[in-house]
N, C-alpha and C. Protein backbone atom coordinates (compact mmCIF):
# COMPACT_ATOMS: atom_id res chain seq x y z
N UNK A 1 -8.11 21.54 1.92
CA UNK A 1 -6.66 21.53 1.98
C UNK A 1 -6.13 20.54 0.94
N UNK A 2 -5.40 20.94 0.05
CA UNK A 2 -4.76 19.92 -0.79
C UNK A 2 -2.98 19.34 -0.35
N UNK A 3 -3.02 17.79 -0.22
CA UNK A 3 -2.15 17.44 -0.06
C UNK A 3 -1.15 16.57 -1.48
N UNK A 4 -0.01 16.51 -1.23
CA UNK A 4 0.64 16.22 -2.52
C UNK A 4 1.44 14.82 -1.80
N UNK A 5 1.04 13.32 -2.46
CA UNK A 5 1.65 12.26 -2.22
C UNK A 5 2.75 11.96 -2.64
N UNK A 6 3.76 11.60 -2.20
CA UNK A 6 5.38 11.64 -2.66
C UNK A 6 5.53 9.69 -2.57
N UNK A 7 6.11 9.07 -3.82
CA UNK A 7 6.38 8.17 -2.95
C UNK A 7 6.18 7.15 -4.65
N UNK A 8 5.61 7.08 -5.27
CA UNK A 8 5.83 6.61 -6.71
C UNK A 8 6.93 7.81 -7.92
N UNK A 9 7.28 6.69 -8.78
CA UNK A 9 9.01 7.58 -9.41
C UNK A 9 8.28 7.40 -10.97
N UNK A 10 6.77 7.22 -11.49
CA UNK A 10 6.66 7.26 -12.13
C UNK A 10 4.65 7.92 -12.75
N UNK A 11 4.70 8.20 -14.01
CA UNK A 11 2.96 7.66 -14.07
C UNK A 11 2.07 7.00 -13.12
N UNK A 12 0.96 8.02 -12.53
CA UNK A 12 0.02 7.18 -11.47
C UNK A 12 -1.14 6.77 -12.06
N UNK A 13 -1.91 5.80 -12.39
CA UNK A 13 -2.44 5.39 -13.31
C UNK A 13 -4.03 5.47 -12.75
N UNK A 14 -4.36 5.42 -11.43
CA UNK A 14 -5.28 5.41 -10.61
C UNK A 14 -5.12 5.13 -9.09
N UNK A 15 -6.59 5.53 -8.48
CA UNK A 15 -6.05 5.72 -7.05
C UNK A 15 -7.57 5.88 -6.65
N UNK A 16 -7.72 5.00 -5.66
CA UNK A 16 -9.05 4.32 -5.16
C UNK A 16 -8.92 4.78 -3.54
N UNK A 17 -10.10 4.94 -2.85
CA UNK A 17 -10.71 4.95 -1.37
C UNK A 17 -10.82 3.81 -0.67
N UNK A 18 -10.45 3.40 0.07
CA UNK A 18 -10.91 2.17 0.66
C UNK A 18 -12.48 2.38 1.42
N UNK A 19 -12.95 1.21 0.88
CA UNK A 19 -14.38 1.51 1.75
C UNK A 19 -14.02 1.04 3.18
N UNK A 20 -13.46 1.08 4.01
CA UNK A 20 -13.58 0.79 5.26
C UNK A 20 -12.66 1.74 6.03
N UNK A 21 -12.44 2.79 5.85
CA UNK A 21 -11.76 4.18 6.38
C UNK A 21 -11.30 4.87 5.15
N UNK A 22 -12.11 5.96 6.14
CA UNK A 22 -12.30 7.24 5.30
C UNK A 22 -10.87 8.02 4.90
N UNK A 23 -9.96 7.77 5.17
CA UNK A 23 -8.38 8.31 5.04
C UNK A 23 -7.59 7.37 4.43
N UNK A 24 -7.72 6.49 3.88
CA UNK A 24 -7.23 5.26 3.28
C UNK A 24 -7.37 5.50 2.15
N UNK A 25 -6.05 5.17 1.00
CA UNK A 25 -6.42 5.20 -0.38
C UNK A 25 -5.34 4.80 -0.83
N UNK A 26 -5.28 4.10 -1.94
CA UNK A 26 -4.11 2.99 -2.85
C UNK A 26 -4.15 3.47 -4.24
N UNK A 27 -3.04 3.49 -4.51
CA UNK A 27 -2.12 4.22 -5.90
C UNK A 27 -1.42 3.22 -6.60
N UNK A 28 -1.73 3.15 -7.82
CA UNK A 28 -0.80 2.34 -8.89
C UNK A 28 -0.19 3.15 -9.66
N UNK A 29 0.55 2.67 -10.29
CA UNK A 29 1.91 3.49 -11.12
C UNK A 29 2.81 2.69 -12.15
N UNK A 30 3.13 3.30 -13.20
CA UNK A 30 3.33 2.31 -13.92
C UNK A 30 4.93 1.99 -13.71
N UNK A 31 5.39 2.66 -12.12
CA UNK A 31 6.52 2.24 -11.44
C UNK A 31 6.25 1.23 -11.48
N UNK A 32 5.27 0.17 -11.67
CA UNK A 32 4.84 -1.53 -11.31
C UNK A 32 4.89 -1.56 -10.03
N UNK A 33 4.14 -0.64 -8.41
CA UNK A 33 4.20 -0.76 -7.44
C UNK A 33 2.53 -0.09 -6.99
N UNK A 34 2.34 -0.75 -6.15
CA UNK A 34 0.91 -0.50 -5.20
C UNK A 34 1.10 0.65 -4.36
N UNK A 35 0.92 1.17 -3.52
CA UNK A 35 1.32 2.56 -2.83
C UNK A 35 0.14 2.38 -1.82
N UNK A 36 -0.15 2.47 -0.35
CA UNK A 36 -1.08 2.37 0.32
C UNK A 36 -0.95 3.56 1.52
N UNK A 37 -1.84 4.71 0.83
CA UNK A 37 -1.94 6.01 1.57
C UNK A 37 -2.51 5.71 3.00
N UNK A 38 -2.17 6.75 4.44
CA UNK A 38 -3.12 6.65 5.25
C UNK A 38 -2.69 8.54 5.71
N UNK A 39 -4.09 9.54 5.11
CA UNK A 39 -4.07 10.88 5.33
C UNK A 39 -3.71 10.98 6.36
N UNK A 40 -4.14 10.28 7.32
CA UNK A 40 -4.29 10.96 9.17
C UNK A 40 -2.99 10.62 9.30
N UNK A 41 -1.88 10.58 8.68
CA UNK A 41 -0.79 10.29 9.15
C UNK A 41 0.23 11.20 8.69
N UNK A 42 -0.54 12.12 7.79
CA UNK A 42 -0.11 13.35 7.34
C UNK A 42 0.75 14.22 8.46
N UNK A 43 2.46 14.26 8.57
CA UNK A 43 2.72 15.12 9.08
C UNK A 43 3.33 14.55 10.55
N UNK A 44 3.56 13.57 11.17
CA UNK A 44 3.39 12.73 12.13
C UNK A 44 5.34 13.34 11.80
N UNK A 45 6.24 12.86 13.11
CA UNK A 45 7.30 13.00 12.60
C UNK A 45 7.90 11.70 12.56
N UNK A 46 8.77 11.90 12.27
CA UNK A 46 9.47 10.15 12.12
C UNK A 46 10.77 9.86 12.71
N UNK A 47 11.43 8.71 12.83
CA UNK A 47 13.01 8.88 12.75
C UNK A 47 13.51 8.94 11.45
N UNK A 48 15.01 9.08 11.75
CA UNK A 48 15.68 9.32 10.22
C UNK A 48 15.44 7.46 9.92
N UNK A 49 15.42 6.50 10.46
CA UNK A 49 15.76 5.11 9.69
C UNK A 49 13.98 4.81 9.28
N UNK A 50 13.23 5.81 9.71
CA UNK A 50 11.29 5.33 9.12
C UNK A 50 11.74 6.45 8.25
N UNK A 51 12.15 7.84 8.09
CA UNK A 51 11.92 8.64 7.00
C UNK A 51 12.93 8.46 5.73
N UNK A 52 13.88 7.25 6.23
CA UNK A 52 14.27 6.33 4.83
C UNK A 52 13.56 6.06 3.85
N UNK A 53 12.61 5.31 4.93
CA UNK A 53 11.55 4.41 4.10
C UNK A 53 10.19 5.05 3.43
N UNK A 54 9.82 6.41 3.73
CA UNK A 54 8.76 7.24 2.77
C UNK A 54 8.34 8.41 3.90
N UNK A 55 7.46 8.98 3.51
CA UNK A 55 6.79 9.84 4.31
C UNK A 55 5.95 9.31 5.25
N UNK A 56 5.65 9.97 6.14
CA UNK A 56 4.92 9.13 7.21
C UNK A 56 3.13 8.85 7.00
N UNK A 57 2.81 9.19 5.98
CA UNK A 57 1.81 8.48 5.60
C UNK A 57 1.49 7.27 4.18
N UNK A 58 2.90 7.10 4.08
CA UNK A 58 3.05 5.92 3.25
C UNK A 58 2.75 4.54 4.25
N UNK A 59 2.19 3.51 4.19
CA UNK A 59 2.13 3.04 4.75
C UNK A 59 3.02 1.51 4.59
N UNK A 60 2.93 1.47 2.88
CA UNK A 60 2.65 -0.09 2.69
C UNK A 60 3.30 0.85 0.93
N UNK A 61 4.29 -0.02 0.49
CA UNK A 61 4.16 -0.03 -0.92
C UNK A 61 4.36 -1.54 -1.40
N UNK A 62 3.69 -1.70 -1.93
CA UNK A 62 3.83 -3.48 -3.14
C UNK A 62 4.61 -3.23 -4.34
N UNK A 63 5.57 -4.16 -3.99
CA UNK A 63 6.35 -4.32 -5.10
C UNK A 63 6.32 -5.59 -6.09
N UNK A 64 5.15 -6.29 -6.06
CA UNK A 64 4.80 -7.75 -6.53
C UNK A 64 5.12 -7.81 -8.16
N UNK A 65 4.82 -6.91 -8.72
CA UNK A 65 4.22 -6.90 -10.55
C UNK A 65 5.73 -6.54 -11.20
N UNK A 66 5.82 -6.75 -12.18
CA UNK A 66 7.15 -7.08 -13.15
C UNK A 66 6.51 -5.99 -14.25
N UNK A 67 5.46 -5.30 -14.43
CA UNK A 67 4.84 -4.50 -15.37
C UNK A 67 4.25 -3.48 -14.64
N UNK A 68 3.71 -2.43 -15.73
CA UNK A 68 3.30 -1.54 -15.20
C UNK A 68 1.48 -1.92 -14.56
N UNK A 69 1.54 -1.25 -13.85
CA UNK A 69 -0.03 -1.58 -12.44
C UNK A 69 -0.77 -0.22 -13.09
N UNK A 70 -1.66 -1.14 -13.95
CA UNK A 70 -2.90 0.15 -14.33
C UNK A 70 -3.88 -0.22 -13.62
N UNK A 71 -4.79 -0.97 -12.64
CA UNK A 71 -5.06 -0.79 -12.14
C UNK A 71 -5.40 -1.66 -10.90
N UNK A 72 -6.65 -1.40 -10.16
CA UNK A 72 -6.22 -1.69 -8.95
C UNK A 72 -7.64 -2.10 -7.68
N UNK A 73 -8.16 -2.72 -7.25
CA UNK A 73 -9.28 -2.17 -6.38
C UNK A 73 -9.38 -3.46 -5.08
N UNK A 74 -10.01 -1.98 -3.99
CA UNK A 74 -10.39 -3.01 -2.14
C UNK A 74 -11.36 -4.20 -2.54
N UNK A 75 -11.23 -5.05 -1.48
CA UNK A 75 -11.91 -6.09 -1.08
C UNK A 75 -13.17 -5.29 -0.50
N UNK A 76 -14.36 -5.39 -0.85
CA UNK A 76 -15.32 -4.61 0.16
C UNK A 76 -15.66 -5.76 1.01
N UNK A 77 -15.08 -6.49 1.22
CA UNK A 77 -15.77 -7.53 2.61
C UNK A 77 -14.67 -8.08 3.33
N UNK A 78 -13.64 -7.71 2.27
CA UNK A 78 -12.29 -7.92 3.72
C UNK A 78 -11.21 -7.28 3.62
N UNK A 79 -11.10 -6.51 4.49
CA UNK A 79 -10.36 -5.22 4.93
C UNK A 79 -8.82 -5.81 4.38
N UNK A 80 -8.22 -4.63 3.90
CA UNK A 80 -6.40 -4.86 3.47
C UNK A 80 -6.55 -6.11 2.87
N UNK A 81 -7.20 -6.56 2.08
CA UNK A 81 -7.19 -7.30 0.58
C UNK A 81 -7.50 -6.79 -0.50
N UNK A 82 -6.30 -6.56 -1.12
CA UNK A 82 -6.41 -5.66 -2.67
C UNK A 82 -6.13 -6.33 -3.70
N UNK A 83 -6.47 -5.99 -4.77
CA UNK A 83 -6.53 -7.31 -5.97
C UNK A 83 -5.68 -5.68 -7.52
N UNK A 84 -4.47 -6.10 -7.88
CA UNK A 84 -3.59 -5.15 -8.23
C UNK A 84 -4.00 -6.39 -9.88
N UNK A 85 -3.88 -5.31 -11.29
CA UNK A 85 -3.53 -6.18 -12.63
C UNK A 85 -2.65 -4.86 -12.90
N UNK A 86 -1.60 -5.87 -13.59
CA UNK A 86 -0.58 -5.17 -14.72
C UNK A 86 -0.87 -5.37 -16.35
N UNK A 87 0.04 -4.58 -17.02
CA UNK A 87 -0.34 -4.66 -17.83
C UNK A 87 0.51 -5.59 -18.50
N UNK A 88 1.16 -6.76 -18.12
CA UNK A 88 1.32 -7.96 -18.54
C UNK A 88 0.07 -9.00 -18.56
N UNK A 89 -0.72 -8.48 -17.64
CA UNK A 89 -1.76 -9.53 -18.01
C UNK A 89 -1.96 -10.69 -16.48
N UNK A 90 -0.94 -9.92 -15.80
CA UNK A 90 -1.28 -10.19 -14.13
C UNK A 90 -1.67 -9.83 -13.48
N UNK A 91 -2.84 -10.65 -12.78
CA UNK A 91 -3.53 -10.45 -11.55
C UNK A 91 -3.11 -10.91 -10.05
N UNK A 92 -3.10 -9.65 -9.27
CA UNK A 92 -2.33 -10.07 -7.70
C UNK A 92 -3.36 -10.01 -7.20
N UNK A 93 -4.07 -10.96 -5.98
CA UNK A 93 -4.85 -10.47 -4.87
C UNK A 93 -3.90 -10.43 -3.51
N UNK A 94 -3.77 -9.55 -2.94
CA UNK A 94 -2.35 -9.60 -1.72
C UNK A 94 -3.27 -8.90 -0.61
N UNK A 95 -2.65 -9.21 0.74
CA UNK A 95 -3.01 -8.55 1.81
C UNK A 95 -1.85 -7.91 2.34
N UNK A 96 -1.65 -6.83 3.08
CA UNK A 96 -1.02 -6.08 3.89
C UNK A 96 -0.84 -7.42 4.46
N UNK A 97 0.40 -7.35 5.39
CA UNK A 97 0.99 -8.16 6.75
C UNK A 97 -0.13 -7.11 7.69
N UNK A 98 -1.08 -8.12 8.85
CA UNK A 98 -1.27 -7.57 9.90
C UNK A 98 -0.20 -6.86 10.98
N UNK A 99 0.67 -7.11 10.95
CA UNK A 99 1.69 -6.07 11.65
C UNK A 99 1.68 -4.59 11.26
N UNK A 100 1.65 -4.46 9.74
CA UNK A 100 1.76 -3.01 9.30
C UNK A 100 0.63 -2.21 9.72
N UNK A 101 -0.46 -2.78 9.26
CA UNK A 101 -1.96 -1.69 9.47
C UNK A 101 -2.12 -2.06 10.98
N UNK A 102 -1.76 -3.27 11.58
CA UNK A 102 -2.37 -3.38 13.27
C UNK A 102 -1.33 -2.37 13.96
N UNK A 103 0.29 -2.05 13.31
CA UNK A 103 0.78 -1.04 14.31
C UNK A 103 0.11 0.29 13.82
N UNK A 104 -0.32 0.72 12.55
CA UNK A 104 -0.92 1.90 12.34
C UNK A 104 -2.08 2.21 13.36
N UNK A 105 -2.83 1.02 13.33
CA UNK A 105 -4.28 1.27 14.32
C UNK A 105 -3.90 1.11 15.70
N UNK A 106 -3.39 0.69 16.54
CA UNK A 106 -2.58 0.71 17.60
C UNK A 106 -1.98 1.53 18.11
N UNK A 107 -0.86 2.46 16.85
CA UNK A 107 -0.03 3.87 17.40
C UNK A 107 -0.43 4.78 18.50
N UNK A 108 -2.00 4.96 18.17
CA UNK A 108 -2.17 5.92 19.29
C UNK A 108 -2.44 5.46 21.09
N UNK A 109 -2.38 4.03 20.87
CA UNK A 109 -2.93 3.23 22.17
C UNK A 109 -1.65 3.04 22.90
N UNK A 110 -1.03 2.96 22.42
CA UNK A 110 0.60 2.43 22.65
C UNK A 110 1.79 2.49 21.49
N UNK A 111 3.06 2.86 22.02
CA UNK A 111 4.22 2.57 21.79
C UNK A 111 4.67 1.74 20.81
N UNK A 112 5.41 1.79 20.07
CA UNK A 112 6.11 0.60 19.90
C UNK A 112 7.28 -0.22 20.19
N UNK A 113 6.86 -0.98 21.06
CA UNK A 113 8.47 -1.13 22.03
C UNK A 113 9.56 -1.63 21.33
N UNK A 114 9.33 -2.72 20.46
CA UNK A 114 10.26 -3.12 19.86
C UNK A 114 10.68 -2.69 18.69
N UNK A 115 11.19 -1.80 18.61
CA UNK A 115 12.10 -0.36 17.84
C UNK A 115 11.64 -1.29 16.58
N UNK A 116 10.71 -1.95 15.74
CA UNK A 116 10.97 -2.18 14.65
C UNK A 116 10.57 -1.09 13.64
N UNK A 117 11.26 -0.94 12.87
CA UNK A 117 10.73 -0.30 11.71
C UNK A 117 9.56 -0.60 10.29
N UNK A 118 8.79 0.47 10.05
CA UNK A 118 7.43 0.20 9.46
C UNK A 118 7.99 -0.26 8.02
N UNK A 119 7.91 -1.61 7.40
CA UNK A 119 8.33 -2.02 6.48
C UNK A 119 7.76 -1.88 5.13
N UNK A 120 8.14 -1.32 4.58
CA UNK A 120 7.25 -0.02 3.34
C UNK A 120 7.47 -0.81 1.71
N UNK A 121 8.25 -2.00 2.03
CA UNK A 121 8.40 -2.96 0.75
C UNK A 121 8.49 -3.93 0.71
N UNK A 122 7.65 -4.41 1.60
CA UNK A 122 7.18 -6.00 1.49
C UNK A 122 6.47 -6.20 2.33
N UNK A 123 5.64 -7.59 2.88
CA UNK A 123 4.92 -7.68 3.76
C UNK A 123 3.46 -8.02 3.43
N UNK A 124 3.29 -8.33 2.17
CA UNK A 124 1.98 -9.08 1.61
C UNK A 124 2.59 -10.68 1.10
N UNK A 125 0.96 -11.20 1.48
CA UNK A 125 0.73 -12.41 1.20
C UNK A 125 -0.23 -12.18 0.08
N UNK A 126 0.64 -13.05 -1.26
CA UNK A 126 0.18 -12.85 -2.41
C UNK A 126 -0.36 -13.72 -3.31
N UNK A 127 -1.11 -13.73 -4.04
CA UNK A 127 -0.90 -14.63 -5.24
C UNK A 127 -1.46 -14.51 -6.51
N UNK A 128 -0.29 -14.49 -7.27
CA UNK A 128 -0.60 -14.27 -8.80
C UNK A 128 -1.12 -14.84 -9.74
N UNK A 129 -1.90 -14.77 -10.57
CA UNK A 129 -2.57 -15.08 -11.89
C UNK A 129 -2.38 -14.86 -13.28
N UNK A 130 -1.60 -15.70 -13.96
CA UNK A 130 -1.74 -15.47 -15.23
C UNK A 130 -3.02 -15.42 -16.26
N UNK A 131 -2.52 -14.62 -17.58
CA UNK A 131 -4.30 -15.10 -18.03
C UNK A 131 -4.06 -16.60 -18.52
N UNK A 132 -3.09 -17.06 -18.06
CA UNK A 132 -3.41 -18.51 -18.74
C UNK A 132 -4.07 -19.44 -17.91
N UNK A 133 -3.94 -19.23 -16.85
CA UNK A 133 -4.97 -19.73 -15.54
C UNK A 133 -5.90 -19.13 -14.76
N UNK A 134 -6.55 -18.04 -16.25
CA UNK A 134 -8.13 -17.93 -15.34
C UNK A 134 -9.08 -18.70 -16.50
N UNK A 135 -8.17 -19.24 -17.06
CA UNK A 135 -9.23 -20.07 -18.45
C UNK A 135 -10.20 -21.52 -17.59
């Protein structure tokens, strides 16, 4: 079955698997934004104030980089730590907020009582690198 990801407004430059679930996968774009797919969420319905914010398997977009994000890759030893370079010559290592991926993994156990909405542009703890400070 081929599915079509909606959700970057420009050039996708690459787009990686997460090794720690098999439906997980992250998109750069030279929108200068991260994009953090989750398939199994393909199709789910939403309200109108979550289908503001993307399709319902958008999970997470990063908006950290001031340039375009060629590329991009997982932490293989710690889950929702991704390490994003632009092509300014910056390096992000950022994590998802545990709220976002813990209500994704949670959804099916329970509710979410407190009507918050899944926050699709912001919510990493970041920090950037110039190349002048990896010397």
């Amino acid at each position: 079955r081929i599915q079509t990801l909606r959700g970057h407004t420009d050039q996708v430059y690459n787009v990686e698997w997460a090794p720690f679930n098999e439906s997980v996968l992250a998109s750069c774009s030279s929108d200068r934004r991260v994009g953090i797919w989750d398939l199994s969420r393909i199709g789910i319905e939403q309200t109108p104030e979550d289908a503001e914010d993307g399709p319902p398997e958008l999970l997470f977009m990063h908006e950290g980089h001031t340039s375009k994000v060629s590329d991009l890759s997982f932490n293989t030893n710690n889950e929702w730590t991704i390490a994003s370079v632009s092509e300014d010559n910056v390096l992000q290592v950022w994590n998802m907020a545990e709220e976002i991926y813990a209500d994704e993994e949670n959804e099916d156990t329970s509710a979410n009582s407190d009507g918050g909405s899944n926050d699709k542009g912001g919510g990493a703890d970041q920090d950037a690198l110039g190349d002048d400070e990896l010397e």
